[in-house]
C-alpha atoms as a PDB file:
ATOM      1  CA  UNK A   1     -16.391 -25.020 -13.018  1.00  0.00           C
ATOM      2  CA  UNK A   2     -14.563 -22.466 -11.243  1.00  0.00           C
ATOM      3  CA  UNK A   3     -13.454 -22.961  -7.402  1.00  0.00           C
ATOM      4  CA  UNK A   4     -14.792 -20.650  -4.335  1.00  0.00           C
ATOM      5  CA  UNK A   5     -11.259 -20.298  -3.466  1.00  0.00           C
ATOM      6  CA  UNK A   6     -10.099 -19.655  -7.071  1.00  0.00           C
ATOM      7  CA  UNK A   7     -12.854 -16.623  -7.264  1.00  0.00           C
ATOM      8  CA  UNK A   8     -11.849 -15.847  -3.469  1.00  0.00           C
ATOM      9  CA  UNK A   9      -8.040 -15.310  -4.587  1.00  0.00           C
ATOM     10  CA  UNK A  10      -9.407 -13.316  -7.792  1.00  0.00           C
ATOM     11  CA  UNK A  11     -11.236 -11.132  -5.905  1.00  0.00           C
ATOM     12  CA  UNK A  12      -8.851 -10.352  -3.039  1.00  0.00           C
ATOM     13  CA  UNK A  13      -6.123  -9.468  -5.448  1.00  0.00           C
ATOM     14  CA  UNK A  14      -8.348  -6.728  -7.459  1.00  0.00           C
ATOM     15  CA  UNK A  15      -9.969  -5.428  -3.758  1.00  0.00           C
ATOM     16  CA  UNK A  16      -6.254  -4.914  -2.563  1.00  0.00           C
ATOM     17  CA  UNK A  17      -4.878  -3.633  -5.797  1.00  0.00           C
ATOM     18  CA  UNK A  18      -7.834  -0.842  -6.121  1.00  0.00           C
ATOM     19  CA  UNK A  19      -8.036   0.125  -2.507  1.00  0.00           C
ATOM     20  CA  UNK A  20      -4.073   0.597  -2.501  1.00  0.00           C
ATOM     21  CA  UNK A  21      -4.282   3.948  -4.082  1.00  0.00           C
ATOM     22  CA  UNK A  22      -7.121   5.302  -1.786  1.00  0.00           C
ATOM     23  CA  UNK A  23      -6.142   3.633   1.731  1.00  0.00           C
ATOM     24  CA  UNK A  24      -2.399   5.637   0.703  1.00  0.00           C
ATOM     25  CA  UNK A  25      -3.946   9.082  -0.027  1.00  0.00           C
ATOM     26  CA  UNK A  26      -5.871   8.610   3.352  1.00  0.00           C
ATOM     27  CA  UNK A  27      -2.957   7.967   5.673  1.00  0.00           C
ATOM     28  CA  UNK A  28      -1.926  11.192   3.958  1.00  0.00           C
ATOM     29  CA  UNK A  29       0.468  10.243   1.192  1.00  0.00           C
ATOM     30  CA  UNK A  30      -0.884  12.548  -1.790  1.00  0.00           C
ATOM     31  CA  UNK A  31       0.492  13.666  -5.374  1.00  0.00           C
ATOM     32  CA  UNK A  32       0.702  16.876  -3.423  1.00  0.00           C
ATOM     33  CA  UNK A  33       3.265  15.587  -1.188  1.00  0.00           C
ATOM     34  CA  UNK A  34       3.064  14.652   2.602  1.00  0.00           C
ATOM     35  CA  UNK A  35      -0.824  15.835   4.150  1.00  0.00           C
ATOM     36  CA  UNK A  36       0.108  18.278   6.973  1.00  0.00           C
ATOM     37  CA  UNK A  37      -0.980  16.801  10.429  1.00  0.00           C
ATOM     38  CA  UNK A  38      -1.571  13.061   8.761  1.00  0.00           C
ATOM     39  CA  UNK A  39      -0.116   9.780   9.906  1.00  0.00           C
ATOM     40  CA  UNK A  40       2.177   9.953   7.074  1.00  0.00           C
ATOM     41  CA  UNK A  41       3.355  13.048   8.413  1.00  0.00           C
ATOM     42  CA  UNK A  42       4.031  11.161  11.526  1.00  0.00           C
ATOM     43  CA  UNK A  43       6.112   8.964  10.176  1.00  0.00           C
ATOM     44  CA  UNK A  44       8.025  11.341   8.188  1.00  0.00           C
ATOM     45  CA  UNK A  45       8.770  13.105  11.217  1.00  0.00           C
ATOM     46  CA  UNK A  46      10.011   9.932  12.969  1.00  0.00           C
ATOM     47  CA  UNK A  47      11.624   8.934  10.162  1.00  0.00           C
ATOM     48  CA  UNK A  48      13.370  12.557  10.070  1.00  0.00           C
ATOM     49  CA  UNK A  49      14.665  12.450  13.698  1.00  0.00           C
ATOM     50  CA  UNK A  50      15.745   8.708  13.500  1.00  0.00           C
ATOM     51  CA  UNK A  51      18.538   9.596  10.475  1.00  0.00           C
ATOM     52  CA  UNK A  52      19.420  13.177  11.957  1.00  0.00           C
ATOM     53  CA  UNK A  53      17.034  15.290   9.664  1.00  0.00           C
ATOM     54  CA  UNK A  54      16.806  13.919   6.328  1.00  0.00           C
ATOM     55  CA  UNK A  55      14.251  10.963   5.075  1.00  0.00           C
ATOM     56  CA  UNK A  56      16.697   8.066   4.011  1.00  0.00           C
ATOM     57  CA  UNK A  57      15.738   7.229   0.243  1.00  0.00           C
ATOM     58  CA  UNK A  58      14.662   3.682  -0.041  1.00  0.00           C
ATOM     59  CA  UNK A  59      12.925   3.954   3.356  1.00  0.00           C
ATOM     60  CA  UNK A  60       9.416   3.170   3.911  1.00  0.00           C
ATOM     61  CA  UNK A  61       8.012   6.749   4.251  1.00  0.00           C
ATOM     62  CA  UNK A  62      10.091   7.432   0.901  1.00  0.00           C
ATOM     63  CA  UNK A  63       8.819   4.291  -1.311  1.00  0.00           C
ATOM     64  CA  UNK A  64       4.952   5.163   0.324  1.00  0.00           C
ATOM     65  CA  UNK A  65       5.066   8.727  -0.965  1.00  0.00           C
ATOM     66  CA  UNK A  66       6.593   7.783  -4.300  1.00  0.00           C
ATOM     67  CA  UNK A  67       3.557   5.313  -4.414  1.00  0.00           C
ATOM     68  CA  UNK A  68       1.603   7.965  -3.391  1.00  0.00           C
ATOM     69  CA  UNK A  69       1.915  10.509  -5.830  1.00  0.00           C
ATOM     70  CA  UNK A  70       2.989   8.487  -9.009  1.00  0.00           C
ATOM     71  CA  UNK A  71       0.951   5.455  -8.510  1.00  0.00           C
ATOM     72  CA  UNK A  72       1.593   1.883  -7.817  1.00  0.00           C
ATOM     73  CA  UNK A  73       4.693   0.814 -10.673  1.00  0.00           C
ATOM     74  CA  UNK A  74       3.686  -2.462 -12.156  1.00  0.00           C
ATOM     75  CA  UNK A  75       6.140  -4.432  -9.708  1.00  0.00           C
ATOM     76  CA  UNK A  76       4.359  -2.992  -7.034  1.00  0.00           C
ATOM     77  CA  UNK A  77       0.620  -3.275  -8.264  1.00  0.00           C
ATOM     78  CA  UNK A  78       1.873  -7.298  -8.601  1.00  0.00           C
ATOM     79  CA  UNK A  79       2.973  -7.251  -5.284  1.00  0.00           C
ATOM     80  CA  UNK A  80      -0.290  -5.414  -4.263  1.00  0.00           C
ATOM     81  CA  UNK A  81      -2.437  -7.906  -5.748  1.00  0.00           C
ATOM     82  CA  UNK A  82      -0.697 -10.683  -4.893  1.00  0.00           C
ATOM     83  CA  UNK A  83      -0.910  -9.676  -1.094  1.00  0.00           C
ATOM     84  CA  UNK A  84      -4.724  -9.656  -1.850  1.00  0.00           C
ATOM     85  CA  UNK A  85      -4.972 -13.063  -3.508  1.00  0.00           C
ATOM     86  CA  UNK A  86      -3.137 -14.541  -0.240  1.00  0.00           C
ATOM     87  CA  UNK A  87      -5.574 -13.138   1.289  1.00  0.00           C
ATOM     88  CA  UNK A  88      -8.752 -14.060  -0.542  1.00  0.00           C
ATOM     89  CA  UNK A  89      -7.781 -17.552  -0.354  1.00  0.00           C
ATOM     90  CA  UNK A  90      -6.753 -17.846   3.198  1.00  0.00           C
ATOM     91  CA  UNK A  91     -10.105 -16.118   3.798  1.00  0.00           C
ATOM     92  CA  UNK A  92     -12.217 -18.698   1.539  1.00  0.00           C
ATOM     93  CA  UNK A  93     -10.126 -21.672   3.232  1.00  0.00           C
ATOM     94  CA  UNK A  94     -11.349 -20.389   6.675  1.00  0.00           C
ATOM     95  CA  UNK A  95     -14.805 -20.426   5.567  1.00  0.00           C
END
């Protein structure tokens, strides 16, 4: 006997952890770099004006594009998926 909420949490984790990858290169953060014209451009550019120029390392735009063009690190995936659990069992519980 497995639980809805058990198979809920399951499958939220693996949906989050395998759209990650894709919903990052969309929003423009590529192996390539930074997509010209994308929203992670956007933010780069914010991000550039806000700290006189330069993207602070550490920042958000910085850890995305790391993310983006070497993959999720296994911390990361964990936190990924775990995100997606939360969310697969808040979801089930609502049903």
């Amino acid at each position: 006997y497995v639980s809805v909420t058990l198979v809920a949490a399951a499958a939220g984790a693996a949906s989050l952890f395998v759209a990650a990858p894709v919903v990052l290169a969309g929003a423009g953060f590529t192996s390539a770099g930074i997509a010209a014209g994308s929203y992670a451009a956007g933010m780069m550019s914010s991000a550039a004006v806000a700290n006189g120029g330069a993207v602070a390392a550490g920042s958000l735009v910085a850890v995305l594009q790391s993310a983006g063009a070497a993959g999720l690190s296994g911390a990361a995936g964990a936190a990924v998926a775990g995100v997606g659990a939360v969310a697969g069992w808040v979801a089930s519980a609502m049903v």
